[in-house]
C-alpha atoms as a PDB file:
ATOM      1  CA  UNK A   1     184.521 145.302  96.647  1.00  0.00           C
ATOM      2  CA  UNK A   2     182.965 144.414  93.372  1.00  0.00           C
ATOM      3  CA  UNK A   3     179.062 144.918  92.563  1.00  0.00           C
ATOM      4  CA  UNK A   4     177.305 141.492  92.744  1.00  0.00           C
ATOM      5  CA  UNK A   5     173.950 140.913  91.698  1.00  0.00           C
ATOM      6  CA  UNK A   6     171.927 137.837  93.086  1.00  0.00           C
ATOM      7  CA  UNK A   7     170.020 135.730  90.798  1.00  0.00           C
ATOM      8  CA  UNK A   8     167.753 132.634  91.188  1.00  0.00           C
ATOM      9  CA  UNK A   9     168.093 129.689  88.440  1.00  0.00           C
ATOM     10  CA  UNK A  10     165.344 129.022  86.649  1.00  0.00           C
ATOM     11  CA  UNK A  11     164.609 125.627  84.042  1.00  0.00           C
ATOM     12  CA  UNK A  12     167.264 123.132  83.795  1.00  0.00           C
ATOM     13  CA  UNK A  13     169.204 124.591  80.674  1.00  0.00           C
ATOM     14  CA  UNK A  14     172.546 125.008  82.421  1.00  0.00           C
ATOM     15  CA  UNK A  15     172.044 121.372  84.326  1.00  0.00           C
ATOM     16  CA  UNK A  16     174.160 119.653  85.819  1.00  0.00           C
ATOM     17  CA  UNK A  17     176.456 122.843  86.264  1.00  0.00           C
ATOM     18  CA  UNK A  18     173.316 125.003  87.696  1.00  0.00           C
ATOM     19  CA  UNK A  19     169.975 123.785  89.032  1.00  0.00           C
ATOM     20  CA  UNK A  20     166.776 125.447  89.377  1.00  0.00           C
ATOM     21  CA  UNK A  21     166.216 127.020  92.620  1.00  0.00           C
ATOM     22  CA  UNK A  22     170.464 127.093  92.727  1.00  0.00           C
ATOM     23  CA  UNK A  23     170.898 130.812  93.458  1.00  0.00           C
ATOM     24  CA  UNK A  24     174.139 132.195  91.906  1.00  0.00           C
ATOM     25  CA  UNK A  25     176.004 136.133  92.127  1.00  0.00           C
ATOM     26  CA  UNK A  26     177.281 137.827  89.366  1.00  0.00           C
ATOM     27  CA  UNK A  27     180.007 140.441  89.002  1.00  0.00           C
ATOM     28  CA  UNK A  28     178.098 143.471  87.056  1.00  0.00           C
ATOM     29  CA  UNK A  29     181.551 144.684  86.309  1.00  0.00           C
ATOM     30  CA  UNK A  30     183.044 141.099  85.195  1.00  0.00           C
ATOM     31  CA  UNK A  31     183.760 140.866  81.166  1.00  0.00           C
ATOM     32  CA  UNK A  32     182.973 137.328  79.325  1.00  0.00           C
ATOM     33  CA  UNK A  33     185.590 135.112  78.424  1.00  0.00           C
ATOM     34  CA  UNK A  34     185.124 131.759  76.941  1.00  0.00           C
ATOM     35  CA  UNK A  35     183.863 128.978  79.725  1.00  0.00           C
ATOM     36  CA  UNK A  36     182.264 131.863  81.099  1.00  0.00           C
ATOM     37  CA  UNK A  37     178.748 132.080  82.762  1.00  0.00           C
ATOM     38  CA  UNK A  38     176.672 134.809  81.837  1.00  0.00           C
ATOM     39  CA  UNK A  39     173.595 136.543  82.929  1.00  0.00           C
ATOM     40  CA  UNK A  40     172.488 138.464  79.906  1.00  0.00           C
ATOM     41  CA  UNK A  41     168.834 139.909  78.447  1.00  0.00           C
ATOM     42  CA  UNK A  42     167.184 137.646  75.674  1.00  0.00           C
ATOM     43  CA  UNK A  43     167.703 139.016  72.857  1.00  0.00           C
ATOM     44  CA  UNK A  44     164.324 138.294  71.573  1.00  0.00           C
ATOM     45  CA  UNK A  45     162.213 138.336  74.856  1.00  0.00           C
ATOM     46  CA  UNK A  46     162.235 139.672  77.767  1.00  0.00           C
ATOM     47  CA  UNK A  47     163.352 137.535  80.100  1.00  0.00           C
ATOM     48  CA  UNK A  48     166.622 137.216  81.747  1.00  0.00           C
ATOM     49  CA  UNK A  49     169.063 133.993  80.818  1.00  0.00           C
ATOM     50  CA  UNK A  50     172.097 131.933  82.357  1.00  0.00           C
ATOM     51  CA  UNK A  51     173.988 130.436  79.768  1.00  0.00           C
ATOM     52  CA  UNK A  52     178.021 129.730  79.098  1.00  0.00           C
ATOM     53  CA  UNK A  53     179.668 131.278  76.454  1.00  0.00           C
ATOM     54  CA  UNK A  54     181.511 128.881  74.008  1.00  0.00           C
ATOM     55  CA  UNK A  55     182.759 131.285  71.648  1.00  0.00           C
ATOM     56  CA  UNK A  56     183.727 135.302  71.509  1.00  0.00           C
ATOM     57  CA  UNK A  57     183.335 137.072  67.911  1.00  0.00           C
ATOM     58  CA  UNK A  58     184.488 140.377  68.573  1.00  0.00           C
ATOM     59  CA  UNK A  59     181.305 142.089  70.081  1.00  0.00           C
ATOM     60  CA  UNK A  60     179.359 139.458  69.984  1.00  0.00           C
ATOM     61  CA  UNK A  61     179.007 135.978  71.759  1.00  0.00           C
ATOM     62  CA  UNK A  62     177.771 132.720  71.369  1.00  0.00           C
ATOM     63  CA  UNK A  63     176.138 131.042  74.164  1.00  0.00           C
ATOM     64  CA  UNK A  64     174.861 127.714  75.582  1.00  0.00           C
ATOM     65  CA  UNK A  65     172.909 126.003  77.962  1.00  0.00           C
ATOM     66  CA  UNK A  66     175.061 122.565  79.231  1.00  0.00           C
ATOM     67  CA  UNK A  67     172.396 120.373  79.552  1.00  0.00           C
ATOM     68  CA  UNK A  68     173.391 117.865  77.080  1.00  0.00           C
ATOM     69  CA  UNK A  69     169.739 117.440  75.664  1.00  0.00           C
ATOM     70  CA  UNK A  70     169.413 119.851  72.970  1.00  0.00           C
ATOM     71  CA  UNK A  71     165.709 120.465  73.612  1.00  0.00           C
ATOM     72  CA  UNK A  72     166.526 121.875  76.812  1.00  0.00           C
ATOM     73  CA  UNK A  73     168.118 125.124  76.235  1.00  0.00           C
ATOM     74  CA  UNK A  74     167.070 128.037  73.962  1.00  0.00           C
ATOM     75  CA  UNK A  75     170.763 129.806  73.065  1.00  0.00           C
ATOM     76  CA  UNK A  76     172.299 130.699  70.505  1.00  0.00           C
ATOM     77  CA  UNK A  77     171.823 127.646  68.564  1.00  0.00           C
ATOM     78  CA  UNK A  78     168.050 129.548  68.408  1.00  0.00           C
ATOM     79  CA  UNK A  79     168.324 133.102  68.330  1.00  0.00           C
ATOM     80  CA  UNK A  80     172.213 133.551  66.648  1.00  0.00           C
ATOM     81  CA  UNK A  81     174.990 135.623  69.082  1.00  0.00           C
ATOM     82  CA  UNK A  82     174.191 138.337  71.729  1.00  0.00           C
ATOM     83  CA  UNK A  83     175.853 141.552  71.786  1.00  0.00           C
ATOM     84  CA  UNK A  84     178.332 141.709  74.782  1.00  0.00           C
ATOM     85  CA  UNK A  85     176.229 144.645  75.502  1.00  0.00           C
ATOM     86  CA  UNK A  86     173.316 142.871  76.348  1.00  0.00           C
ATOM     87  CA  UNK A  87     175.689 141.080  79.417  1.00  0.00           C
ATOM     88  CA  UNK A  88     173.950 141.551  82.897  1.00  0.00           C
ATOM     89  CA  UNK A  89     177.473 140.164  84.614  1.00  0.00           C
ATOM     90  CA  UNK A  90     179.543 137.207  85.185  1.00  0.00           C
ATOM     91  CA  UNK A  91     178.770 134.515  87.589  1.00  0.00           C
ATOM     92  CA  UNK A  92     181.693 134.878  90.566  1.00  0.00           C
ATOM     93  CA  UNK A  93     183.848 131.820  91.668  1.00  0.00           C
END
């Protein structure tokens, strides 16, 4: 059985996919691939975020919010890529 982590969504970033209140499990053991949610540290605060990640560059990923208004998601459009390091899990089907 795989380690899964429950986590509650938070904002509206990742609307219509996720929506706050919407709680999720990730596999801690699950690597990123594109299309991908991911629960990962900020990289700049310390929070915890849900985004999906659009692009892999080596160690290093770039990741979005899908609400379509761009006001509504800090990601990587803000703070650049995240180290695949920083990658809390993957959410599970």
């Amino acid at each position: 059985m795989r380690p899964l982590l429950r986590v509650l969504v938070k904002g509206d970033s990742m609307w219509p996919t996720l929506t706050e209140g919407d709680e999720i499990f990730i596999d801690e053991t699950g690597l990123p691939i594109v299309d991908s949610i991911v629960v990962f540290k900020h990289p700049l605060k310390s929070e915890i975020c849900i985004k999906r990640v659009v692009r892999i560059e080596g160690e290093r990923l770039f990741v979005q919010g899908d609400n379509p208004d761009p006001l509504s998601s800090e990601d990587s459009h803000n703070f650049g890529t995240i180290a695949s390091a920083s990658i809390m899990g993957v959410l599970t089907s």
